[in-house]
Protein backbone atom coordinates (compact mmCIF):
# COMPACT_ATOMS: atom_id res chain seq x y z
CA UNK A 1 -136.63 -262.60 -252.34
CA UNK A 2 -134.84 -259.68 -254.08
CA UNK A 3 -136.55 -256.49 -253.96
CA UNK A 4 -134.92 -253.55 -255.56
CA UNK A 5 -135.06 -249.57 -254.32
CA UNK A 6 -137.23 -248.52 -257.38
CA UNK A 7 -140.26 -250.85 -256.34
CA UNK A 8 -139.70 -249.55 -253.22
CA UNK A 9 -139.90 -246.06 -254.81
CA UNK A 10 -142.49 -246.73 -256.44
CA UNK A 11 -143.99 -248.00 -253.56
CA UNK A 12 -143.76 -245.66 -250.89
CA UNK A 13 -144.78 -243.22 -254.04
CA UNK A 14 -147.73 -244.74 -254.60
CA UNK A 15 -149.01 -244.72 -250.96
CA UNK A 16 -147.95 -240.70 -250.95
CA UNK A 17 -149.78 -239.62 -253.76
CA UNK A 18 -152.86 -242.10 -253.81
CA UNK A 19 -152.73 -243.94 -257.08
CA UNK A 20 -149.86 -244.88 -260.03
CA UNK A 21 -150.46 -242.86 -262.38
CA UNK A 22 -149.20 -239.84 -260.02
CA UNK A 23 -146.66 -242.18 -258.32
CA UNK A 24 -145.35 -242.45 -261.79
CA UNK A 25 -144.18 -239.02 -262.17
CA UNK A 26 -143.28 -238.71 -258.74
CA UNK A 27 -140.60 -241.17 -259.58
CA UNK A 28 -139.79 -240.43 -263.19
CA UNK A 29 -141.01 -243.75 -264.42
CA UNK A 30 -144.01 -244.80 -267.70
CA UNK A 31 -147.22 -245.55 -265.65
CA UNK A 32 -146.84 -249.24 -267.05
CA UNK A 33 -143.53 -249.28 -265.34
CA UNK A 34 -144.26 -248.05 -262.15
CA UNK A 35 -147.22 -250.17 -262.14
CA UNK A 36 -145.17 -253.23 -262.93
CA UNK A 37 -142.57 -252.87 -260.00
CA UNK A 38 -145.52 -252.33 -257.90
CA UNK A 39 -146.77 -255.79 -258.91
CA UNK A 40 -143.75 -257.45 -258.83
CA UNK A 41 -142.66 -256.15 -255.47
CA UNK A 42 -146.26 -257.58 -253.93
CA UNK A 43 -145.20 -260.64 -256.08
CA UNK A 44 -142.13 -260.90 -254.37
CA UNK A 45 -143.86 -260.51 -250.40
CA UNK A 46 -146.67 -262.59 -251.36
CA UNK A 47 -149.55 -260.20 -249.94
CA UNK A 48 -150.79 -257.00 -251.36
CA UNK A 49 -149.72 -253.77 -249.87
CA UNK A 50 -152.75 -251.78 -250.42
CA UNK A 51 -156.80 -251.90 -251.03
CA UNK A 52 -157.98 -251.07 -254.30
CA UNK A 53 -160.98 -248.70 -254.93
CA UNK A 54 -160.85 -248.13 -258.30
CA UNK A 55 -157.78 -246.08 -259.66
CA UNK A 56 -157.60 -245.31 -255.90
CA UNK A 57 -155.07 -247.44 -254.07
CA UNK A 58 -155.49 -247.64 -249.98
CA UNK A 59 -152.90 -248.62 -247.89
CA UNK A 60 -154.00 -251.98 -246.05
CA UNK A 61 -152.31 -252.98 -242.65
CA UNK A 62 -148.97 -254.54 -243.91
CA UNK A 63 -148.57 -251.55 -245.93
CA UNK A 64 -148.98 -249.25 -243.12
CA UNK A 65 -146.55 -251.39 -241.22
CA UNK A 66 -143.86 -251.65 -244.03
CA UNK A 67 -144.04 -247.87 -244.85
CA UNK A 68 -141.86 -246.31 -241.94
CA UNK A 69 -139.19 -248.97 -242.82
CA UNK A 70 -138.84 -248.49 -246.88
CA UNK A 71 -138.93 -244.45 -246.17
CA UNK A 72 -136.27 -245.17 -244.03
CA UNK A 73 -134.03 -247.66 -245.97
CA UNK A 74 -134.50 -244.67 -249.30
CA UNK A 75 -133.08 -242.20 -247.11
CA UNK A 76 -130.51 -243.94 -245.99
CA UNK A 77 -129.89 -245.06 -249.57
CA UNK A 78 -129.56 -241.52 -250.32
CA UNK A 79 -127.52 -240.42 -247.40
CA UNK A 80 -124.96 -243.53 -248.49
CA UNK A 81 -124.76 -242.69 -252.12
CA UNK A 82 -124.17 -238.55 -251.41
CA UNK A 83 -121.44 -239.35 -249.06
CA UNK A 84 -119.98 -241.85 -251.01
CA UNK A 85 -119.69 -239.42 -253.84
CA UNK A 86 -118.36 -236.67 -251.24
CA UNK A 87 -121.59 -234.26 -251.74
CA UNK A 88 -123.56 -232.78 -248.54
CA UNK A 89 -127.35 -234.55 -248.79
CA UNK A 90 -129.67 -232.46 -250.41
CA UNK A 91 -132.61 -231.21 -248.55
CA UNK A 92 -135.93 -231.91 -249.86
CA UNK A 93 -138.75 -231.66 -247.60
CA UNK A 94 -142.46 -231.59 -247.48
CA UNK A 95 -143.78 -229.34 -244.76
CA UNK A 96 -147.45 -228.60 -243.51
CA UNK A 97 -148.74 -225.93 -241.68
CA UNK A 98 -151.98 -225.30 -239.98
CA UNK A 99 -153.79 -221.78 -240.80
CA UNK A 100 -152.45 -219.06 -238.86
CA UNK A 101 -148.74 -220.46 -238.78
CA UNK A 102 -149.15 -220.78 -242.74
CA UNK A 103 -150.24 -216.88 -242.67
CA UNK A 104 -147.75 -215.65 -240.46
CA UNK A 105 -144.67 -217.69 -239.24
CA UNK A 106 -144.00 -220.00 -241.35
CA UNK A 107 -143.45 -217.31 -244.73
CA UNK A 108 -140.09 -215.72 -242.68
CA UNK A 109 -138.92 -219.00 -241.66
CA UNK A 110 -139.15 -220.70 -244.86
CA UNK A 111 -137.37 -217.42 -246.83
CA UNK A 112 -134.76 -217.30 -243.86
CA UNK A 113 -133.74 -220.74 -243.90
CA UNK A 114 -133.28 -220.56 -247.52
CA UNK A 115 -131.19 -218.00 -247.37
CA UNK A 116 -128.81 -220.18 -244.97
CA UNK A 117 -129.76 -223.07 -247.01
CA UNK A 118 -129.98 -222.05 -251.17
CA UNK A 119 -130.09 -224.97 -252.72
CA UNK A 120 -132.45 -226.67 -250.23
CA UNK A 121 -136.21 -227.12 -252.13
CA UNK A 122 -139.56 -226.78 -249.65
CA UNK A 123 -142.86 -227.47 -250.33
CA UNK A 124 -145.77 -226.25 -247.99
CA UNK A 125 -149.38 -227.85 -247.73
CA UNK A 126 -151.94 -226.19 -245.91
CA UNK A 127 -154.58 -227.09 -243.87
CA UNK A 128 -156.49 -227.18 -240.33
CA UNK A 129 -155.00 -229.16 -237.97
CA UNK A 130 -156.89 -232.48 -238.01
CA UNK A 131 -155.99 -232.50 -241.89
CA UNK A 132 -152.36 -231.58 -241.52
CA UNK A 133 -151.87 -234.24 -238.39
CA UNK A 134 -154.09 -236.74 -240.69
CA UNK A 135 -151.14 -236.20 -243.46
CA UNK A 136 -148.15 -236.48 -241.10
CA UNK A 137 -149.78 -240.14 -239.81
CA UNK A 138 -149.99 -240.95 -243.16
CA UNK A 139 -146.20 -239.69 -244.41
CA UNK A 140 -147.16 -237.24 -246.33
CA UNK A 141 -145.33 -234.34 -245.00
CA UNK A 142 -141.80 -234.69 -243.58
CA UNK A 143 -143.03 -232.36 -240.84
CA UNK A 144 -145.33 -229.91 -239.87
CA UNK A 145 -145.87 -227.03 -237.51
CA UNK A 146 -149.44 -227.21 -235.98
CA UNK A 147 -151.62 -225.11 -233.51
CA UNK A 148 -153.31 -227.90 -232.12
CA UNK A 149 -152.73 -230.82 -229.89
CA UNK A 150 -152.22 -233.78 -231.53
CA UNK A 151 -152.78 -237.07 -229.20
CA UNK A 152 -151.79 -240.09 -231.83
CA UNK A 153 -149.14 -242.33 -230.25
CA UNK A 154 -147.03 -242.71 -233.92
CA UNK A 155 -146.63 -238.54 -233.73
CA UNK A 156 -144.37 -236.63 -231.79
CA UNK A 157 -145.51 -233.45 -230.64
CA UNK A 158 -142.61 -230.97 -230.01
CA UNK A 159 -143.11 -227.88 -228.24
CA UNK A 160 -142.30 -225.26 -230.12
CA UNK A 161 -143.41 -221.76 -229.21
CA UNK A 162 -146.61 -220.18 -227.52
CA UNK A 163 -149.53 -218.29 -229.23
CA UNK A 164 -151.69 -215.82 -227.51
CA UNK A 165 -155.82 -215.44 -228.84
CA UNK A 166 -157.52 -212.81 -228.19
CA UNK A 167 -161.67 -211.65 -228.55
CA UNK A 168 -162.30 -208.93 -230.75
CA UNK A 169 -165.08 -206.77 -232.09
CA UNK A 170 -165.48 -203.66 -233.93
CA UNK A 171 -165.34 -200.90 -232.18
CA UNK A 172 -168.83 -200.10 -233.08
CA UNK A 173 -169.96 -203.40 -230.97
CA UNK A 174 -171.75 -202.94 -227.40
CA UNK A 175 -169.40 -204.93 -225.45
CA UNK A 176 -166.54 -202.70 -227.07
CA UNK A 177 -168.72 -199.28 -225.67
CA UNK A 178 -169.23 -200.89 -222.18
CA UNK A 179 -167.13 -198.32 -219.87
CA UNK A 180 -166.54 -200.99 -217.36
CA UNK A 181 -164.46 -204.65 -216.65
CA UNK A 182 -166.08 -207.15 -218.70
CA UNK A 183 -167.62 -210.08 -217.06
CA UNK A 184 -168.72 -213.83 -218.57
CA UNK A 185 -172.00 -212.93 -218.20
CA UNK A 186 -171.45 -209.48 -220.98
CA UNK A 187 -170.84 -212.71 -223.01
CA UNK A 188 -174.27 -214.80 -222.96
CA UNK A 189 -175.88 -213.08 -225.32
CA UNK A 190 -173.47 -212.14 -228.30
CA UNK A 191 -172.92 -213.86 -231.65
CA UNK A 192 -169.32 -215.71 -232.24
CA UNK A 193 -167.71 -215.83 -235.34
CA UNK A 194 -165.70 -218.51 -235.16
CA UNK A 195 -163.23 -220.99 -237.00
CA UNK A 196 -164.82 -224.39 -238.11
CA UNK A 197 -164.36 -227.65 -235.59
CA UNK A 198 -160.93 -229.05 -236.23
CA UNK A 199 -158.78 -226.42 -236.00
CA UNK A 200 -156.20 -225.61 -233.42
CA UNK A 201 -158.19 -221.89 -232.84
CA UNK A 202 -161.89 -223.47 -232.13
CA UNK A 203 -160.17 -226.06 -229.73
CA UNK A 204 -159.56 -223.03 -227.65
CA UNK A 205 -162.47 -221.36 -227.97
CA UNK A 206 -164.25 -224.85 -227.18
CA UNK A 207 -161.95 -225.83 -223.93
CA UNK A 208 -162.10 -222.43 -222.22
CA UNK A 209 -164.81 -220.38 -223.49
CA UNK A 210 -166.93 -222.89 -224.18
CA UNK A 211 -166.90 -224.44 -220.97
CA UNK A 212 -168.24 -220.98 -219.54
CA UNK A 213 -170.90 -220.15 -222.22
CA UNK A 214 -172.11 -224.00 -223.16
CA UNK A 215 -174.94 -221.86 -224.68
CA UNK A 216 -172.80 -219.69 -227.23
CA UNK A 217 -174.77 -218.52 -229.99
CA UNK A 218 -172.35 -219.23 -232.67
CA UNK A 219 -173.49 -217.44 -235.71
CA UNK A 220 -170.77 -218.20 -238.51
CA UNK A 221 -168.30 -220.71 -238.56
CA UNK A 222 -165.83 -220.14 -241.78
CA UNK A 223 -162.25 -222.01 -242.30
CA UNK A 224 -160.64 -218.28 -243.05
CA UNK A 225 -159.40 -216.13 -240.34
CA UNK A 226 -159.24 -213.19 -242.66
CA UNK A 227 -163.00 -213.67 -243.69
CA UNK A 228 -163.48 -213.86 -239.99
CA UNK A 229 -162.00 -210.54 -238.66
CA UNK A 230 -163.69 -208.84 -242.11
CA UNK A 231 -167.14 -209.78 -240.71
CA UNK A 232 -166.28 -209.11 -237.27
CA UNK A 233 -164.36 -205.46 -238.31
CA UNK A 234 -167.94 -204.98 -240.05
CA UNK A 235 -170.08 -205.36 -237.10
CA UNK A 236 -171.18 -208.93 -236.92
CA UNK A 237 -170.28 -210.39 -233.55
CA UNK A 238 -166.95 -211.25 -231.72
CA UNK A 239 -164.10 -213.52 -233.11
CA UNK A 240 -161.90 -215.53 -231.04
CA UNK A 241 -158.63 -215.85 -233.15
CA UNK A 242 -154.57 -215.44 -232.86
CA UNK A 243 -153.72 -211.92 -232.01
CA UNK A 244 -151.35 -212.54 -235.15
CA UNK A 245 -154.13 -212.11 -236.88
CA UNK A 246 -156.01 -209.25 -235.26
CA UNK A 247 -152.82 -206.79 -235.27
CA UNK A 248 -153.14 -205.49 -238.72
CA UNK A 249 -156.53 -204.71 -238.38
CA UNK A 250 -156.44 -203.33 -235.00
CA UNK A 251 -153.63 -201.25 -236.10
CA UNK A 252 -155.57 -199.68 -238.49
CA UNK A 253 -158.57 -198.68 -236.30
CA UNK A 254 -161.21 -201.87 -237.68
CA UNK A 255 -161.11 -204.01 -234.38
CA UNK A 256 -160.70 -203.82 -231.06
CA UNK A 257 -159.10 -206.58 -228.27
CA UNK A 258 -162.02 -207.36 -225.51
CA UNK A 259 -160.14 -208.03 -222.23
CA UNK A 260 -161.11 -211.19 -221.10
CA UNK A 261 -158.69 -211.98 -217.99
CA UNK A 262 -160.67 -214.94 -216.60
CA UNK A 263 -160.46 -216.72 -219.92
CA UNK A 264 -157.12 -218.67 -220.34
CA UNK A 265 -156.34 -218.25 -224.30
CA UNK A 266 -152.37 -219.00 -224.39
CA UNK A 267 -151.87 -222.09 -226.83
CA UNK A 268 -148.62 -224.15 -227.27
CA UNK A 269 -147.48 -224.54 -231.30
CA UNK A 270 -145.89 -228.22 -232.07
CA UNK A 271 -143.34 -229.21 -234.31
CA UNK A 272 -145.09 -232.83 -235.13
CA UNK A 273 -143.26 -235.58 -237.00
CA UNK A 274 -143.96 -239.03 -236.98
CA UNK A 275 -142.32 -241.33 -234.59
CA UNK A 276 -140.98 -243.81 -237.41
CA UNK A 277 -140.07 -241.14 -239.89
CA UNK A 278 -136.36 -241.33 -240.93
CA UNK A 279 -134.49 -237.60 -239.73
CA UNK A 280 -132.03 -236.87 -242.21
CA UNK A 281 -129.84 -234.38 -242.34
CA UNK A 282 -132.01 -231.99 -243.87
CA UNK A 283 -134.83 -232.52 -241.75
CA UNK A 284 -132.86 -232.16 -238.84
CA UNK A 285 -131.49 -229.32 -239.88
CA UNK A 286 -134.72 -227.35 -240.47
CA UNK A 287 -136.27 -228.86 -237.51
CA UNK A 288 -132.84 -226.90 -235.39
CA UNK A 289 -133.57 -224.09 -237.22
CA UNK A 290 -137.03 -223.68 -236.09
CA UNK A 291 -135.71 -223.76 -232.87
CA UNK A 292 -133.02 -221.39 -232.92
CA UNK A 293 -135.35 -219.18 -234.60
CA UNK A 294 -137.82 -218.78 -231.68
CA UNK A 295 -134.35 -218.55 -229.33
CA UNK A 296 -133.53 -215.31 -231.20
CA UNK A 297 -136.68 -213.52 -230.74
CA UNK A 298 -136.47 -214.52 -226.59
């Protein structure tokens, strides 16, 4: 059999972005081309590499198996043909980023390491973390920084700094006019406003909290910490989100920070990248950077 890099292009394109027609431009190829290497490279194996549903094409088992390894033979095509022309590899990478990193890390780090790194191109999805982790499993992001634990043998989870959460309330709230310590029990009868199941800041809130108040009366749930902290700032029940995110609006008078000592609200933030993705230069590169980043501000 001799299969040629643009079907595998075209393939590991196709399984990226869902169907040909956007595989097609992802590659720079006529949708009837694209479509044909496809077919000829399934041809060629003599088993189709994905389920189709339409214009929708689904990755079927082989296809998830053969993925990791024709990522990793095009990047090492890459990495062979820059080098062979004397040219440093370019860096083109896909990141993800769960909510609160997307609204408050990852901005500096991105604008920092392209000022170390001009000519490098980054592109950022966005997402909760069972979303983000779903599109690392299934390569779509090079890498992504997460607030959430990820447990999925084919992802590596790499430690990567600490974030604190907090409860807050306006300052107009009873709990935040109690002129004593604050107890669990101040806590069984007020209304949460809280982030929707599957992201990194309601696993918190549902390992510690939760465990304490199994009864929480958990008013709103909204996928927006800023829409959040407005309806908390306006009176309506106590958030339980990043003090990132409470800061600005503590700063300016709109919430305050409920001390809440017997609640353990310190999260770990991963680095996650999947186990059979191909670490070229670039990515590796970034990946120190993150690093070296956090080793500055300690």
């Amino acid at each position: 059999m001799r299969m040629t890099l643009r079907q595998l292009a075209v393939f590991v394109a196709v399984a990226q972005e869902g169907t040909v027609t956007r595989a097609s431009d992802a590659v720079k190829l006529t949708q009837s081309a694209a479509s044909m290497a496809l077919s000829d490279l399934e041809d060629g194996l003599g088993s189709p590499l994905f389920d189709r549903q339409g214009k929708r094409l689904q990755l079927n088992d082989l296809g998830r198996y053969l993925l990791p390894q024709a990522l990793e033979i095009l990047g090492r095509c890459e990495a062979f043909e820059q080098a062979a022309k004397g040219e440093l590899q370019g860096i083109d990478l896909r990141l993800g980023a769960t909510l609160t990193i997307s609204d408050y890390l990852i901005p500096d780090l991105m604008a920092n390491f392209l000022q170390q790194q001009p000519q490098a191109h980054l592109q950022l999805q966005v997402g909760n973390t069972r979303q983000i982790i779903e599109a690392v499993s299934q390569f779509q992001l090079d890498l992504a920084l997460i607030e959430g634990s990820c447990h999925l043998p084919q992802l590596q989870c790499i430690h990567w700094q600490d974030d604190e959460l907090a409860v807050c309330c306006a300052p107009s709230h009873p709990l935040a006019q109690l002129d004593r310590i604050l107890t669990v029990e101040d806590f069984k009868a007020v209304e949460w406003v809280l982030r929707e199941e599957g992201s990194g800041t309601r696993e918190v809130f549902d390992n510690s909290i939760l465990q304490d108040l199994p009864d929480a009366n958990i008013r709103l749930t909204l996928g927006h910490n800023e829409a959040i902290l407005k309806i908390v700032a306006g009176g309506l029940g106590v958030a339980c989100v990043s003090k990132l995110t409470i800061t600005p609006l503590q700063e300016q008078g709109q919430l305050v920070i409920l001390d809440t000592p017997f609640w353990t609200l310190t999260r770990p933030l991963f680095m996650l990248i999947h186990r059979q993705k191909y670490q070229g230069p670039g990515l590796k590169a970034f990946m120190q950077f993150c690093e070296d980043q956090v080793n500055k501000e300690i």
